[in-house]
Protein backbone atom coordinates (compact mmCIF):
# COMPACT_ATOMS: atom_id res chain seq x y z
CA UNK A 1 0.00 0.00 0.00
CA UNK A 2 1.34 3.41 -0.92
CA UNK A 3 1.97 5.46 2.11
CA UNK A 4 0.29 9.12 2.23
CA UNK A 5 0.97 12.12 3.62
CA UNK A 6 -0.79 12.92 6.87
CA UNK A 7 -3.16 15.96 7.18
CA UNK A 8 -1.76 18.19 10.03
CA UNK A 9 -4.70 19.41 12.45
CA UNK A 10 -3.76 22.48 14.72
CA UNK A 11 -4.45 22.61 18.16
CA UNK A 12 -6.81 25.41 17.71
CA UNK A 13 -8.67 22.90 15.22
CA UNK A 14 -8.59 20.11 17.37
CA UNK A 15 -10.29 22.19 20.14
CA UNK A 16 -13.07 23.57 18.18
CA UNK A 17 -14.11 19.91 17.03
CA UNK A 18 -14.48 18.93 20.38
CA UNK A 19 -16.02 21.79 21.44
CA UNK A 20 -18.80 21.01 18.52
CA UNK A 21 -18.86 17.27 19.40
CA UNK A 22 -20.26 18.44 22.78
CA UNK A 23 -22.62 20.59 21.43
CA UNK A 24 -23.93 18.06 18.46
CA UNK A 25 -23.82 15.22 20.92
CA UNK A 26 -25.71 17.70 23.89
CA UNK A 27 -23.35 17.00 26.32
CA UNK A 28 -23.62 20.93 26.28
CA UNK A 29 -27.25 21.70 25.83
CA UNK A 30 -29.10 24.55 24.83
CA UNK A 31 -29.31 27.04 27.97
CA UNK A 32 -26.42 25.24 29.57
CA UNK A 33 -23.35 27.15 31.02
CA UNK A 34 -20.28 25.57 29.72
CA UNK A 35 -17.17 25.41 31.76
CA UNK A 36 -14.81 28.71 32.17
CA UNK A 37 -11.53 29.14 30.00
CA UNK A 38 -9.66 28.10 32.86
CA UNK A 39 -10.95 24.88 33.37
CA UNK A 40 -11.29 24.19 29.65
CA UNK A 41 -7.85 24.84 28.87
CA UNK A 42 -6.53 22.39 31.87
CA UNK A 43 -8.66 19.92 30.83
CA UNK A 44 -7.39 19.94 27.28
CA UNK A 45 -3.97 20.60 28.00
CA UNK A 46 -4.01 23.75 26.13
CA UNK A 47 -3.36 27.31 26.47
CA UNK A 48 -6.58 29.68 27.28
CA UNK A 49 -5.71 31.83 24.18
CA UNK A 50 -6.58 28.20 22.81
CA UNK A 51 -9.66 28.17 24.09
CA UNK A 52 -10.53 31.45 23.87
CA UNK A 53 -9.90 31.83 19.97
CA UNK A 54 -12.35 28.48 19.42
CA UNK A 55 -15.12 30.01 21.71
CA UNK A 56 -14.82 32.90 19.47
CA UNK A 57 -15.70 30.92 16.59
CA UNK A 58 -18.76 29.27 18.15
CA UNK A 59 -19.76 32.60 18.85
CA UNK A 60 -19.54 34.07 15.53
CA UNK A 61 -21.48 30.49 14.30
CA UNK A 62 -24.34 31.54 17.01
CA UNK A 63 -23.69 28.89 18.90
CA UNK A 64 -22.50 30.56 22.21
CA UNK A 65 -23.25 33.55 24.07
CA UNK A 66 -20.87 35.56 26.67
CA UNK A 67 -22.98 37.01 29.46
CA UNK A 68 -21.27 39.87 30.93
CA UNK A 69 -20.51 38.73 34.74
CA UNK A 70 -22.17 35.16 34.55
CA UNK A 71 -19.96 33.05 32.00
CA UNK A 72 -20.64 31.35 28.54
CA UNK A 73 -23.33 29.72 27.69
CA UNK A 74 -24.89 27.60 24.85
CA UNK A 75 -27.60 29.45 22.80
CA UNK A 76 -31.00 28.45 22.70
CA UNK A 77 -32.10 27.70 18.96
CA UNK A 78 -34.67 29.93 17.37
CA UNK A 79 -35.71 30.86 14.01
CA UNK A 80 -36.04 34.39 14.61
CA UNK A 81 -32.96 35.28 12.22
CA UNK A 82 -34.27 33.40 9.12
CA UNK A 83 -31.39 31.92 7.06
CA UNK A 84 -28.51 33.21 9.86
CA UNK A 85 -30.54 30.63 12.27
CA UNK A 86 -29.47 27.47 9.74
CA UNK A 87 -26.25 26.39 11.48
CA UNK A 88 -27.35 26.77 14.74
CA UNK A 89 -30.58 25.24 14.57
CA UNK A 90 -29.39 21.98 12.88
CA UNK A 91 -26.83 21.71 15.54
CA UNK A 92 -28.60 22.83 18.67
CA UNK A 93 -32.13 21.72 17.30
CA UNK A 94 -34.19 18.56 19.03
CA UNK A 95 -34.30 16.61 16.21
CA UNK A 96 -33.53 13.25 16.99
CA UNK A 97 -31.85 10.43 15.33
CA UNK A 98 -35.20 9.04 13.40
CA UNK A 99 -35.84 12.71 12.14
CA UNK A 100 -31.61 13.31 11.05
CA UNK A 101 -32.23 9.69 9.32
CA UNK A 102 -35.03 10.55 7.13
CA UNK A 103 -33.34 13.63 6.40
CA UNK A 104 -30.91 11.59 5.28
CA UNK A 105 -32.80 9.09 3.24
CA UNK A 106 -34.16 12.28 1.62
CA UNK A 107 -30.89 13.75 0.81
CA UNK A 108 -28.29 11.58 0.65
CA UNK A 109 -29.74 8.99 -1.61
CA UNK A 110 -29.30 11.63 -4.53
CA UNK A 111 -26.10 12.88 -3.34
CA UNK A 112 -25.25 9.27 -3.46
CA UNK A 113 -26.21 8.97 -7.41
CA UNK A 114 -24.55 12.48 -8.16
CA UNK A 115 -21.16 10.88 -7.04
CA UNK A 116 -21.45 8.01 -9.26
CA UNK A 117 -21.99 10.59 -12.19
CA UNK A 118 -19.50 13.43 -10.95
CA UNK A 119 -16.82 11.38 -8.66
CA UNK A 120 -13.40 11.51 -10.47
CA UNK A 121 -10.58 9.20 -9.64
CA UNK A 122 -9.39 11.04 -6.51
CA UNK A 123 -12.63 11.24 -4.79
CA UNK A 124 -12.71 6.82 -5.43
CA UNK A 125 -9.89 6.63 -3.34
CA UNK A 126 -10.69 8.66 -0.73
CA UNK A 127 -14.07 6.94 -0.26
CA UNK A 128 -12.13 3.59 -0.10
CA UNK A 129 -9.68 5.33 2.05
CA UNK A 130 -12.50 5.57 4.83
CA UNK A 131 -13.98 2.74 3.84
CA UNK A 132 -10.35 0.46 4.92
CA UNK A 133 -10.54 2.84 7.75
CA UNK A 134 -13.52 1.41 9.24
CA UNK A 135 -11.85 -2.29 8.75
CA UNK A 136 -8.53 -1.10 10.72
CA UNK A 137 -8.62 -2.87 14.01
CA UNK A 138 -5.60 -1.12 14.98
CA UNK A 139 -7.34 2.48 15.06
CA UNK A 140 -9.74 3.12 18.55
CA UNK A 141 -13.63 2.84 17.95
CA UNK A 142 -13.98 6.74 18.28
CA UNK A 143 -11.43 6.93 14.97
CA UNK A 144 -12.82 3.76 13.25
CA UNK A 145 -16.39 5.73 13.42
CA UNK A 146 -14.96 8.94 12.58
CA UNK A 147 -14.31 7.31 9.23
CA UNK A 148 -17.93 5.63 8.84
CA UNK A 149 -19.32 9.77 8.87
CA UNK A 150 -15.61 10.61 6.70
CA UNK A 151 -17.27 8.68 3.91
CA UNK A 152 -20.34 10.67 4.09
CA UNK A 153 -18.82 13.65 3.73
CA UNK A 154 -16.59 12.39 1.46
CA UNK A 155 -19.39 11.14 -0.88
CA UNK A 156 -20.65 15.43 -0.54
CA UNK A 157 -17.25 15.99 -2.01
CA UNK A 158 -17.56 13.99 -4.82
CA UNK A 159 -20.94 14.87 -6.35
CA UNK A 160 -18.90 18.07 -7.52
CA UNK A 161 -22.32 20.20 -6.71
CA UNK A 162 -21.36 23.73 -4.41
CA UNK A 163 -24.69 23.78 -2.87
CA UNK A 164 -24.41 19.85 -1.77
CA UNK A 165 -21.03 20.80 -0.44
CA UNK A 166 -22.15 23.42 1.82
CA UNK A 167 -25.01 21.29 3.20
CA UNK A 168 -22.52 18.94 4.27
CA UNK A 169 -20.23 21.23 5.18
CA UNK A 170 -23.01 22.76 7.61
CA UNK A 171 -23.98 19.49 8.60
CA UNK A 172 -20.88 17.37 9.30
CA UNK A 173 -20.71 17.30 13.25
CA UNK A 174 -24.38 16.59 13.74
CA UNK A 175 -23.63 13.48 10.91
CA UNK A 176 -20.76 12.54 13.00
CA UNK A 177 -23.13 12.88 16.63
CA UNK A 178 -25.73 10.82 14.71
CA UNK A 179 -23.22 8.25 12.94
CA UNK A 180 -21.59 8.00 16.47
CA UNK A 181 -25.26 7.24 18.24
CA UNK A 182 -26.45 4.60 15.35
CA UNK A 183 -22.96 2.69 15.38
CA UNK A 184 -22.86 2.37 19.11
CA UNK A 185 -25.81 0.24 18.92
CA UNK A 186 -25.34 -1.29 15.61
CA UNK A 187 -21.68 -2.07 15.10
CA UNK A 188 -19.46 -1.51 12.22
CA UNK A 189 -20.28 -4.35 9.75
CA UNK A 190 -23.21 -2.96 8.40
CA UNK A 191 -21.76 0.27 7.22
CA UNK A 192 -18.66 -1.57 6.03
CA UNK A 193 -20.77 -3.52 3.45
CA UNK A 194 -23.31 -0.66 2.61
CA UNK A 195 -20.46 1.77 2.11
CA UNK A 196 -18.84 -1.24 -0.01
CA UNK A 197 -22.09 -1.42 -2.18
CA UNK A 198 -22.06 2.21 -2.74
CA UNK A 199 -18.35 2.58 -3.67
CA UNK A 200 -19.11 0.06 -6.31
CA UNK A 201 -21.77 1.64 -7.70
CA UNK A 202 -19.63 4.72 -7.99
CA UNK A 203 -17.18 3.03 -10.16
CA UNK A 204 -19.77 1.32 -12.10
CA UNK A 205 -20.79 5.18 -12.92
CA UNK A 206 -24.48 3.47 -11.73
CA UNK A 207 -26.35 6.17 -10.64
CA UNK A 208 -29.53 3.65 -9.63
CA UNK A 209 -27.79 1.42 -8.13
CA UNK A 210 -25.88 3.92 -6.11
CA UNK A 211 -29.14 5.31 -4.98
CA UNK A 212 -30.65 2.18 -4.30
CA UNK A 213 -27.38 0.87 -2.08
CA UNK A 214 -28.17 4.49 0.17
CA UNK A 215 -31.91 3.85 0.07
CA UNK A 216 -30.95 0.38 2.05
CA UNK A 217 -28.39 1.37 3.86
CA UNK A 218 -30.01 4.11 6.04
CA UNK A 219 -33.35 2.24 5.87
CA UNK A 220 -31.76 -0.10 7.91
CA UNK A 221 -30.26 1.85 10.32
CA UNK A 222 -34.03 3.48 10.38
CA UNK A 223 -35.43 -0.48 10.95
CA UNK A 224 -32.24 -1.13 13.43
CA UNK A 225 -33.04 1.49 15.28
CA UNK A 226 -36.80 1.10 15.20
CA UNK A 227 -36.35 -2.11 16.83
CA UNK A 228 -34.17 -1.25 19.44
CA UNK A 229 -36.44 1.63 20.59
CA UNK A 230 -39.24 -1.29 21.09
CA UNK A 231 -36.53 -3.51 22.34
CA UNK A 232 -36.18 -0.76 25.23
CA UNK A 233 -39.79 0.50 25.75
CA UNK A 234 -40.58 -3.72 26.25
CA UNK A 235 -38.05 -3.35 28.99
C-alpha cells in the first residue's frame, strides 16, 4: 500500500471539534453554562488563548453567548434570524436520530447517485480510504467511526455540486453525533458492506444502483433502530 501524507490538524482545530462534538452530541445543551476558559484549557492541555480563539468561533457560528458577569453559555435555537438561524438550529435543534435519518434518506440517496456521475478518480480513493478505515482494528472505535461519517462527507465531495457541499459542510458534526449514536448500537459491519455497495456503484458510474445501495443502507439503520427503541420500551 502506498503510504500518504498525513493531514496536520492544529491545536486550535482540534479544540473547536471537540467543542462542537459536545454541542452536536448535547453533552452541552441549549441554555447550559459551559465550563470557564480556565478549566477548559486544563482539561485539554491547552493554552486559554486556545480556548478562547475556538469560543470565538462558536460565537460568531451563534452557537454561544458571553454574558457579561455570569460566563458562557450555549444558545437556545430559534428561528427568529431566518437563514442566519441554519447552522445553529441543525446543531442545537431537538431533532432526533429518526428525524436526522429521514433527512438523510431524503438527501443523501441523490447525493449518493450524483457521485457516481461526478466522482473523479481522486474522490474513489478517498471513499475507499474511509472505507479500509472502518476495517482497521488497529485504530480506537472513536477513529474507526470517525471514518464511517468521513465517507459521508466524502461522498458530498464527490458529487462536484457547491450547494451539496455546503449542506454537508453545515452538517458534518451533527452526521458525526448521529453516525456515532447509530454505530454504538449497531456495530461496524453494516456500514462496512453498505459503504462497499455504494463505492461500487460509484465506479460502475451506476447512478440507480448507487441510490438504491443508500436507500438500504439508512433504511436499515431506520429499521435497526426502530427495533431497538421497542426492544427498550418492552423493557
Amino acid at each position: 500500500m502506498a503510504l500518504k501524507v498525513v493531514e496536520k490538524q492544529s491545536v486550535g482545530d482540534v479544540v473547536f471539534d471537540q467543542m462542537m462534538h459536545a454541542l452536536s452530541t448535547k453533552e452541552w445543551s441549549p441554555g447550559m453554562k459551559i465550563p470557564g476558559e480556565n478549566e477548559l484549557a486544563k482539561s485539554m492541555g491547552v493554552s486559554r488563548v486556545t480556548v478562547r480563539g475556538a469560543l470565538q468561533k462558536l460565537a460568531a457560528l451563534g452557537l454561544v453567548e458571553s454574558r457579561q458577569g455570569e460566563g458562557t453559555f450555549v444558545s437556545e435555537p430559534s428561528g427568529a434570524q431566518g437563514m442566519n438561524a441554519v447552522f445553529p438550529t441543525m446543531i442545537l435543534g431537538q431533532a432526533g436520530t429518526m428525524d436526522m435519518l429521514e433527512f438523510r434518506e431524503a438527501f443523501e440517496c441523490g447525493s449518493a447517485a450524483l457521485a457516481a456521475r461526478h466522482a473523479d478518480e481522486g474522490d474513489i480513493a478517498r471513499l475507499q480510504d474511509t472505507i479500509n478505515g472502518m476495517q482497521r482494528e488497529e485504530l480506537t472505535i472513536e477513529q474507526r467511526r470517525r471514518c464511517d461519517a468521513d465517507f459521508h462527507v466524502r461522498l458530498g465531495e464527490a458529487t462536484k455540486n457547491p450547494m451539496i457541499l455546503k449542506v454537508y459542510d453545515i452538517l458534518k458534526y451533527v452526521f458525526y453525533a448521529t453516525i456515532e449514536e447509530v454505530t454504538k448500537t449497531m456495530g461496524l459491519d453494516k456500514g462496512i458492506y453498505y459503504h462497499s455497495r455504494i463505492l461500487d456503484a460509484i465506479k460502475a458510474r451506476d447512478e440507480k444502483a448507487a441510490y438504491q445501495a443508500m436507500h438500504e443502507h439508512i433504511q436499515d439503520n431506520v429499521e435497526f433502530m426502530k427495533s431497538s427503541e421497542t426492544s427498550e420500551e418492552n423493557h
